[in-house]
Every structure is written in C-alpha cells, then in structure tokens.
Protein backbone atom coordinates (compact mmCIF):
# COMPACT_ATOMS: atom_id res chain seq x y z
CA UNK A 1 0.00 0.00 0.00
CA UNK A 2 1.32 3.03 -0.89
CA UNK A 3 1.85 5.77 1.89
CA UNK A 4 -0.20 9.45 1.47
CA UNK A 5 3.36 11.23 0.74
CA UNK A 6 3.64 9.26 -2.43
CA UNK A 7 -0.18 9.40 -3.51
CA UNK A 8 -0.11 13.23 -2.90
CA UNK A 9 3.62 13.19 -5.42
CA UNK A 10 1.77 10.87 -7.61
CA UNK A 11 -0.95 13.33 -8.38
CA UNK A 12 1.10 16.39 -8.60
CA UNK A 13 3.50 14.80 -11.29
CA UNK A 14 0.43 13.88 -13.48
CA UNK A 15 -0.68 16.96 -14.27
CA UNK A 16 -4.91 16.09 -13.76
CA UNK A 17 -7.15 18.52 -15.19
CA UNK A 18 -10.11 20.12 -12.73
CA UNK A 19 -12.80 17.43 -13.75
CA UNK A 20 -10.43 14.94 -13.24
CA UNK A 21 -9.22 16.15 -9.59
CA UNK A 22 -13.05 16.78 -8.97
CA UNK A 23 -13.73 13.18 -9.35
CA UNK A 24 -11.07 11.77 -7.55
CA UNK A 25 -12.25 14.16 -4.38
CA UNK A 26 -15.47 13.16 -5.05
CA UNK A 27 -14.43 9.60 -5.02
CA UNK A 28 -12.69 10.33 -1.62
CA UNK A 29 -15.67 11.57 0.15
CA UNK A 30 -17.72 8.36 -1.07
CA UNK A 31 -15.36 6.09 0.28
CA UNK A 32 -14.59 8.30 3.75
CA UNK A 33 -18.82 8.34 4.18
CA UNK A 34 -19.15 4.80 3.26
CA UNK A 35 -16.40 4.07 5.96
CA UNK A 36 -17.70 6.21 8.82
CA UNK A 37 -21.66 4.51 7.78
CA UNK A 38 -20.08 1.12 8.41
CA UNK A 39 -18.28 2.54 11.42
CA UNK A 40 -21.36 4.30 13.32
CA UNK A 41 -24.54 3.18 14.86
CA UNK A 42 -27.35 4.02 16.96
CA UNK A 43 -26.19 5.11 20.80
CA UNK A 44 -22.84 5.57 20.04
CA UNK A 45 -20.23 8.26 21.24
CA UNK A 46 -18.57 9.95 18.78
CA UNK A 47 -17.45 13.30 17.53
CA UNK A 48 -18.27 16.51 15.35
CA UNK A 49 -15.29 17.25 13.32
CA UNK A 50 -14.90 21.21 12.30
CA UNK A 51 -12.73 23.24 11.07
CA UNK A 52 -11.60 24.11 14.51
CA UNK A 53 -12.73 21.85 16.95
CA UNK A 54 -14.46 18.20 18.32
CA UNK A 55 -17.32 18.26 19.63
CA UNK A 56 -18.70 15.46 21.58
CA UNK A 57 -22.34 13.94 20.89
CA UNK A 58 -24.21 11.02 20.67
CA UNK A 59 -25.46 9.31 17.70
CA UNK A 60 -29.26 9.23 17.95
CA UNK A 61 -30.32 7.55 14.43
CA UNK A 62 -28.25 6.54 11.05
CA UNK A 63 -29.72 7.94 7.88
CA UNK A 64 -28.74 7.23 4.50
CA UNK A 65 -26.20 9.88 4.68
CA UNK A 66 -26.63 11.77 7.74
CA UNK A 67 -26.80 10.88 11.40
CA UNK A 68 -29.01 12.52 14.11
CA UNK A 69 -26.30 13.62 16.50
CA UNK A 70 -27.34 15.10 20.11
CA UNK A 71 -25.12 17.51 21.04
CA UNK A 72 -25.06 19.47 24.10
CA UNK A 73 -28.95 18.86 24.47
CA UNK A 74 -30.24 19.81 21.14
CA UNK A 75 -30.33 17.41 18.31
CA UNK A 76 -28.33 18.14 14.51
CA UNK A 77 -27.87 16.10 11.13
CA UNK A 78 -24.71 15.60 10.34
CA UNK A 79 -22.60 14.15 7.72
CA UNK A 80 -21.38 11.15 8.25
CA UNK A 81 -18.33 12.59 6.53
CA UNK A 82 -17.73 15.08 9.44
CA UNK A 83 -18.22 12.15 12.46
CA UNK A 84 -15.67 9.96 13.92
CA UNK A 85 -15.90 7.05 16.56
CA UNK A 86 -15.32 8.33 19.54
C-alpha cells in the first residue's frame, strides 16, 4: 500500500485537469462516508469534526447519509463525513 506522501507526489507529477481532480475528491468523500456509515450506529459516542474543533455527541439515528447527532442537548444532522468514533 502506498503511503499518502507518495499518492499526494503521484498526483502532482500527473498533471490532472479540474474534472479529473473533482472526481477523484469526489471519489474520496464516497469512500470516507461509506467508511464512517459502516463505522457508526445508533447510541454511540462519537465526535463533530470542524474546522476548529471536536465536539462530543451522541449518535441518535443513522440515515442514508446523515446521522441525528445530540449535542449538548439539542439534536443536529450531520454528515457522516464530518463524524468519527469516539
């Protein structure tokens, strides 16, 4: 498996066009959504990742793409791309 350093070389000596680097960070976010679905259920910790912080919740339900996340008392869907396992 090849490490993230050589990836990231990889697609700078190629030379993609925009469409072409669209789709591959498209493809990206599929497979980082698919992992966190697989990754998450119902009444589990876990955290909101922004820009600038984590912030704890609880996962409530698992949509098709989104999770009901209660955080500090109120209740949010979220991407599955922004959670992590806590």
């Amino acid at each position: 498996m090849k490490t993230v350093a050589e990836i990231s070389k990889e697609i700078n000596a190629n030379n993609f066009s925009n469409a072409e680097l669209s789709s591959l960070i498209s493809n990206i976010n599929s497979i980082k959504a698919s992992n966190a679905k697989m990754s998450l259920s119902e009444g589990m910790a876990c955290f909101v990742i922004q820009k600038t912080k984590r912030t704890p919740g609880t996962i409530i339900k698992v949509n098709k793409s989104r999770c009901v996340v209660e955080m500090r008392g109120r209740q949010y869907n979220v991407p599955m791309s922004m959670l992590e396992a806590a």
